[in-house]
Protein backbone atom coordinates (compact mmCIF):
# COMPACT_ATOMS: atom_id res chain seq x y z
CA UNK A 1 55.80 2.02 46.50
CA UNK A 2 58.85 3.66 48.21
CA UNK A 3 59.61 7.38 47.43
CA UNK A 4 62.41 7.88 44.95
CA UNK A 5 66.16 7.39 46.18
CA UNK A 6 67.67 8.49 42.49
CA UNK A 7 69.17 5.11 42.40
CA UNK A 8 68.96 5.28 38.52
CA UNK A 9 70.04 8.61 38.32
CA UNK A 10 71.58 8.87 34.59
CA UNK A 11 71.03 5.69 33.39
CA UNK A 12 69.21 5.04 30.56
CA UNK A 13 66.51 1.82 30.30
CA UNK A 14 64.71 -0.35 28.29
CA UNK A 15 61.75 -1.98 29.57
CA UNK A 16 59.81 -4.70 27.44
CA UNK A 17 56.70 -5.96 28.14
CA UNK A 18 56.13 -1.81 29.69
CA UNK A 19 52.29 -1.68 28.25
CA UNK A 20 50.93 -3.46 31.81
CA UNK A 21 51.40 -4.78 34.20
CA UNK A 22 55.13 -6.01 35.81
CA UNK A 23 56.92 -4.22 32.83
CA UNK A 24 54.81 -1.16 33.83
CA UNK A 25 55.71 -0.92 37.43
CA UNK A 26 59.15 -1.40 36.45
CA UNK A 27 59.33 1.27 34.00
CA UNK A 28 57.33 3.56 35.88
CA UNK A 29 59.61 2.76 39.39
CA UNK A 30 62.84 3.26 37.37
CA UNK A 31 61.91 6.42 35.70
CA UNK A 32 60.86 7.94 39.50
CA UNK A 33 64.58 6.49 40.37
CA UNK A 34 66.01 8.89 37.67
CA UNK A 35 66.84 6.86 34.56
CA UNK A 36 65.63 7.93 31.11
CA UNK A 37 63.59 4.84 30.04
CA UNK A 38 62.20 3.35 26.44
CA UNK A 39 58.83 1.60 27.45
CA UNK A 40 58.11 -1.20 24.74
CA UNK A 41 55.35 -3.08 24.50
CA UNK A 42 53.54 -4.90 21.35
CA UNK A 43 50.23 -3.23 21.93
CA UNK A 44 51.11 0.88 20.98
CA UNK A 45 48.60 1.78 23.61
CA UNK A 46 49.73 0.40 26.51
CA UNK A 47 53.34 1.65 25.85
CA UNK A 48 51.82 5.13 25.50
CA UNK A 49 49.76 4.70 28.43
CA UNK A 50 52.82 3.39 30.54
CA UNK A 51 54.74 6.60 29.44
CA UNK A 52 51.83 9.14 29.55
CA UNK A 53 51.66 7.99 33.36
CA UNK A 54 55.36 8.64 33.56
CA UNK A 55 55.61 11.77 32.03
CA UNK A 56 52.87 13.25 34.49
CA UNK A 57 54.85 12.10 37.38
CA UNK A 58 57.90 14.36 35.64
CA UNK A 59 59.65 11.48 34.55
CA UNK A 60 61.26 11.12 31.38
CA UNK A 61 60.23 8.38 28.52
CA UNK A 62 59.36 7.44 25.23
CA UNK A 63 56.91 4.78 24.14
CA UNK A 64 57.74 1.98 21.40
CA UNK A 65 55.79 -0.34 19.80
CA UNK A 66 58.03 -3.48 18.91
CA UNK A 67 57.04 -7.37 18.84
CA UNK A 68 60.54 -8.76 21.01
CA UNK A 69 60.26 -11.87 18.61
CA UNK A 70 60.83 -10.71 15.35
CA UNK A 71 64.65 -9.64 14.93
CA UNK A 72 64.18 -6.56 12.90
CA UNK A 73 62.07 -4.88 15.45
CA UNK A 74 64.56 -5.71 18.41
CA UNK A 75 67.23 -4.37 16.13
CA UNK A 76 65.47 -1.31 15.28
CA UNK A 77 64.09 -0.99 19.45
CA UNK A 78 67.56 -0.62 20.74
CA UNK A 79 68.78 1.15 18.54
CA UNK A 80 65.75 4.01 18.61
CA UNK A 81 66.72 3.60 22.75
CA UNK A 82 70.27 4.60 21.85
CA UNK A 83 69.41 7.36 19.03
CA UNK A 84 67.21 8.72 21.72
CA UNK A 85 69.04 9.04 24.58
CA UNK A 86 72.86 8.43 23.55
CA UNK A 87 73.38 5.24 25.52
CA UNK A 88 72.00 2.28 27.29
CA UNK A 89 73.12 0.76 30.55
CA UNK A 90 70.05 -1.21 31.86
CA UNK A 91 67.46 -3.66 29.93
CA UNK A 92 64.61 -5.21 31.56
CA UNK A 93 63.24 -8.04 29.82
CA UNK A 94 58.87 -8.66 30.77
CA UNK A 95 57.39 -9.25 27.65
CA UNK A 96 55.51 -12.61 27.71
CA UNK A 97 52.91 -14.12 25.23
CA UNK A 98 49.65 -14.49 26.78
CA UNK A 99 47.73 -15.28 23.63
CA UNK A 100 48.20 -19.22 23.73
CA UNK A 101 47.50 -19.45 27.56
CA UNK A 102 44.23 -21.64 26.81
CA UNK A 103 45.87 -23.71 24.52
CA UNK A 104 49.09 -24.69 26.43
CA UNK A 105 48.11 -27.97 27.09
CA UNK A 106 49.65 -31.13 28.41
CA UNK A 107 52.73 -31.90 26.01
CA UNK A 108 51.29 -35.40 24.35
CA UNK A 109 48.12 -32.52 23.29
CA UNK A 110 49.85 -29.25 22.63
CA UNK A 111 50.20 -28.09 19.02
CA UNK A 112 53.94 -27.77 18.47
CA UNK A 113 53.17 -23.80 16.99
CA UNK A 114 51.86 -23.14 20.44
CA UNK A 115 55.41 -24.14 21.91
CA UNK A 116 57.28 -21.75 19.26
CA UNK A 117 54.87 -18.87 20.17
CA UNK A 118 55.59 -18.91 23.51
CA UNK A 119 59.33 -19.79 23.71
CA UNK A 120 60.02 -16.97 20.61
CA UNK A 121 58.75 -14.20 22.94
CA UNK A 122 59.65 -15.36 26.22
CA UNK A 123 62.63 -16.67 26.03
CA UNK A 124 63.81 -15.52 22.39
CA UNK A 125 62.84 -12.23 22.79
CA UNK A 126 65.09 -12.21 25.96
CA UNK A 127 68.06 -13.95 23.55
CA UNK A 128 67.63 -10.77 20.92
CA UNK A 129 67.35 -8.20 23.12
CA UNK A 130 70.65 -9.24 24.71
CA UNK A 131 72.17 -9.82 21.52
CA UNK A 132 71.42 -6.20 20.28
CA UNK A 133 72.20 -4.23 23.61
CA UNK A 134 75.02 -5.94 24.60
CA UNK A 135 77.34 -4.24 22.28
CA UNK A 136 76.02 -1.31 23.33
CA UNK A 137 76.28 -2.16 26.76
CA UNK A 138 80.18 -2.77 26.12
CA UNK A 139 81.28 0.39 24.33
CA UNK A 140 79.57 2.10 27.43
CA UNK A 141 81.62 0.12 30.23
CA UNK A 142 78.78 -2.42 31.26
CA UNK A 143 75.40 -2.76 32.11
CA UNK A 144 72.33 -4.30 33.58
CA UNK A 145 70.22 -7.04 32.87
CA UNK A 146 67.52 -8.49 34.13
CA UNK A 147 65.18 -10.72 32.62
CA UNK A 148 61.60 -12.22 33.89
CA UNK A 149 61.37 -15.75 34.43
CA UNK A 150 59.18 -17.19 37.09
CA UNK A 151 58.39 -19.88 39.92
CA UNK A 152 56.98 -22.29 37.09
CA UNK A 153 60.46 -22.03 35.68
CA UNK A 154 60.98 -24.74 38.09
CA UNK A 155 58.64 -25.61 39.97
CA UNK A 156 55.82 -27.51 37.97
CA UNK A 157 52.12 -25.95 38.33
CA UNK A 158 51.02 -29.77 36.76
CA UNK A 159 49.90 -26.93 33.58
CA UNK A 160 51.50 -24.67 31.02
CA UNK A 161 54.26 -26.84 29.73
CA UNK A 162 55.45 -24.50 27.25
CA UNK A 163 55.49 -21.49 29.36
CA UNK A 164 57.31 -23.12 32.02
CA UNK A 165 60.21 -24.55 29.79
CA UNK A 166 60.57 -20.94 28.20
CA UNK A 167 61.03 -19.47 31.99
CA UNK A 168 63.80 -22.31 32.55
CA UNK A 169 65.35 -21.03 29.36
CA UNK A 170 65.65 -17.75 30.71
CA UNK A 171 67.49 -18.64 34.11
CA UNK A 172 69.99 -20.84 31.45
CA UNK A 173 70.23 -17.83 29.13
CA UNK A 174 71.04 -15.95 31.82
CA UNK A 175 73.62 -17.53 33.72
CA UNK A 176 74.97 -17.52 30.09
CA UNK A 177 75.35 -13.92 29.93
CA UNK A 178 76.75 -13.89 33.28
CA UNK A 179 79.50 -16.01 32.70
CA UNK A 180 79.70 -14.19 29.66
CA UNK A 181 80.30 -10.97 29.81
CA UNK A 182 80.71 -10.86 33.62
CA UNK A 183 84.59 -9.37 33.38
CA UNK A 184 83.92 -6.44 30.65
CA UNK A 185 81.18 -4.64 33.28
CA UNK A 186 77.56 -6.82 31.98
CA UNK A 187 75.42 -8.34 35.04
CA UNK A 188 73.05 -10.12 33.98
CA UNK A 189 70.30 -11.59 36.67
CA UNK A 190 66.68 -13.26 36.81
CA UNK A 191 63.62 -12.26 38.95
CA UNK A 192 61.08 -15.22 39.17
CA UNK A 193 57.92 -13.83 40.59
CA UNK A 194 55.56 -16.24 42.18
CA UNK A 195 51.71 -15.42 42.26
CA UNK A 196 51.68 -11.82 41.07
CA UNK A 197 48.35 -10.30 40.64
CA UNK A 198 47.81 -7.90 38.21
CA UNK A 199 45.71 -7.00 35.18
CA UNK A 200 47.32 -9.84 32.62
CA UNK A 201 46.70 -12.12 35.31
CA UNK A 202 43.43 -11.36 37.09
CA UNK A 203 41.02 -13.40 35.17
CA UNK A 204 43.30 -16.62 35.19
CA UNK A 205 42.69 -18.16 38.53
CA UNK A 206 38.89 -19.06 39.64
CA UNK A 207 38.04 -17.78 43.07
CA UNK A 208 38.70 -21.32 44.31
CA UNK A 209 42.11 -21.16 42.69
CA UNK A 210 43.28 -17.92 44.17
CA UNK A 211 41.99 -19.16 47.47
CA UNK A 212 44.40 -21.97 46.93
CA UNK A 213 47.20 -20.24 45.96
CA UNK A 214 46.76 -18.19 48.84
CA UNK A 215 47.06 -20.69 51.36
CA UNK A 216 50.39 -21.88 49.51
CA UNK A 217 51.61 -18.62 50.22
CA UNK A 218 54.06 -17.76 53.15
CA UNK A 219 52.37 -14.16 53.49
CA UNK A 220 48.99 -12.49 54.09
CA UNK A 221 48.57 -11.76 50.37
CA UNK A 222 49.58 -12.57 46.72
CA UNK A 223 51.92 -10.47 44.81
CA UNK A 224 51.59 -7.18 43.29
CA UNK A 225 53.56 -5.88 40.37
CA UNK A 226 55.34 -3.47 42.29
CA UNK A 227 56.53 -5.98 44.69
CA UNK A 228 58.70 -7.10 41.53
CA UNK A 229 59.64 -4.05 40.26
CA UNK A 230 61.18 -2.99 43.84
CA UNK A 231 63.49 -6.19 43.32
CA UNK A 232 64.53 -5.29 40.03
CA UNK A 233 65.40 -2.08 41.43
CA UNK A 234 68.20 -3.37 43.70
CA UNK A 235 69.37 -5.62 40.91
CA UNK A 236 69.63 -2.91 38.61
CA UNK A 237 71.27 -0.82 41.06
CA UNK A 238 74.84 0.09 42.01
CA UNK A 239 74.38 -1.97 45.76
CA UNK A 240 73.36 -5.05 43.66
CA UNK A 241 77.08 -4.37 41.59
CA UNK A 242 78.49 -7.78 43.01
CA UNK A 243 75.36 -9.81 42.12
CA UNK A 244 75.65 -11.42 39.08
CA UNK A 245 73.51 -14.77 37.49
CA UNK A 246 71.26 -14.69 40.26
CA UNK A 247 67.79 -15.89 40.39
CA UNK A 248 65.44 -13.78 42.66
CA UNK A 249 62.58 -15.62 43.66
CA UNK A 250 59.68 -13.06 44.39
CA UNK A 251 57.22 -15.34 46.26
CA UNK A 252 56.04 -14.64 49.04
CA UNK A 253 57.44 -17.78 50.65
CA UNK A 254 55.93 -20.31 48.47
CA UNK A 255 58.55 -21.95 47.36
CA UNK A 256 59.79 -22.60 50.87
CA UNK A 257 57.07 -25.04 51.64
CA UNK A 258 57.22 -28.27 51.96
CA UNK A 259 54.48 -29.69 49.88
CA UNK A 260 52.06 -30.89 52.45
CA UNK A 261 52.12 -27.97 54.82
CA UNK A 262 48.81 -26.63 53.90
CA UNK A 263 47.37 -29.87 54.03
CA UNK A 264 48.65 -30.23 57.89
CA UNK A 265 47.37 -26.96 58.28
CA UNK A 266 44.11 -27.73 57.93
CA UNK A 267 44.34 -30.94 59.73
CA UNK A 268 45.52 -29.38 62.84
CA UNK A 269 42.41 -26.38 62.30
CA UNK A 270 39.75 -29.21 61.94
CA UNK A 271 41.24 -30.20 65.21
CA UNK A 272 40.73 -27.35 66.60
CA UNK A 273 44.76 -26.60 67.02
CA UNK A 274 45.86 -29.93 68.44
CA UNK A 275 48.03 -31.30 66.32
């Protein structure tokens, strides 16, 4: 990751999903950047871990344990971000439920309670954090926002249903709060990472499927958190002050192919390079 440039320098941010992970990189790369940051997470061990690891780098931070779908705990998060630290000008939404992964199945098969666990965290707990720092936001003459969707937001992977129509909520929400709150000083943008590996994600793909997803990819490697977290850097920061309802795809190129490129690839290799 790049040294520090202080781009953050007297902000204050709130990072969900901070425990591991994307949410960790961020909060970790924006506390090197300056800001004073609240890393949130559902499990009270990652947070701690995620600020423990930011504290001995001489940042500043302070952990909190809050489940982003239940309204009284966003309520109480930003405020305990505000009591803290006295304001709040940047909120980073990662938390995403990976407990019904396995069981977010083709739509004619999914349980209907697997569709309101994922869309309550991943897209409603985007909806309530906004709701609750907004105001916030406001009385401090604007803010930044950025919330996680991804490449499935819009791109079908042919699985996950329910995680990929919470990620096309997102971009919607977010253009939303764009449009907005745009003219009183609130940006509000989207980063959609493509193949990120990391340690939520490293036991999803078979070796086969990496290998696969690799060869869909316009780089020499899959993602990293960091590679994320560097993007929502620049969003969050003043040279990103004229960007507003974007959608950054993080990708490596993937979503520049043309489906069959791959394929011809390997045609033209079997040829040995005549194509």
């Amino acid at each position: 990751m790049s040294s520090s440039t202080g781009r953050l320098t007297g902000k204050v941010a709130l990072v969900t999903g901070a425990g591991s992970g994307i949410g960790a990189a961020t909060a970790e790369l924006f506390a090197r950047e300056g800001a004073r940051v609240v890393a949130a997470d559902i499990d009270p061990a990652g947070a701690a871990g995620t600020a423990e690891r930011i504290r001995d780098d001489g940042g500043i931070v302070e952990p909190f344990a809050a489940d982003v779908a239940q309204e009284a705990a966003v309520a109480e998060l930003v405020e305990f971000t505000v009591r803290t630290f006295g304001r709040l000008d940047v909120l980073q939404n990662y938390a995403s439920n990976r407990s019904v992964v396995a069981a977010d199945v083709a739509v004619a098969d999914c349980d209907p309670q697997v569709w309101a666990q994922q869309l309550s965290v991943d897209l409603m707990g985007c909806v309530l954090t906004a709701k609750y720092a907004v105001p916030h936001m406001l009385r401090a003459g604007g803010g930044s926002i950025t919330n996680a969707s991804s490449l499935v937001g819009w791109l079908s992977l042919d699985a996950r249903p329910a995680y990929a129509t919470a990620k096309a909520g997102v971009i919607g929400l977010s253009k939303a709060i764009a449009v907005e709150y745009g003219k009183r000083g609130i940006r509000c943008n989207v980063v959609a990472p493509g193949p990120i590996v990391s340690p939520g994600t490293a036991g999803m793909y078979t070796p086969a499927q990496t290998e696969v997803l690799v060869d869909h990819v316009a780089a020499p490697r899959l993602g990293r958190p960091d590679d994320v977290a560097l993007a929502a850097l620049f969003l969050a920061s003043p040279e990103a002050a004229f960007i507003n309802g974007h959608v950054l795809v993080i990708d490596g190129g993937m979503s520049a192919y043309a489906p069959m490129v791959p394929s011809f690839r390997r045609l033209v290799d079997a040829a040995g390079g005549q194509g």
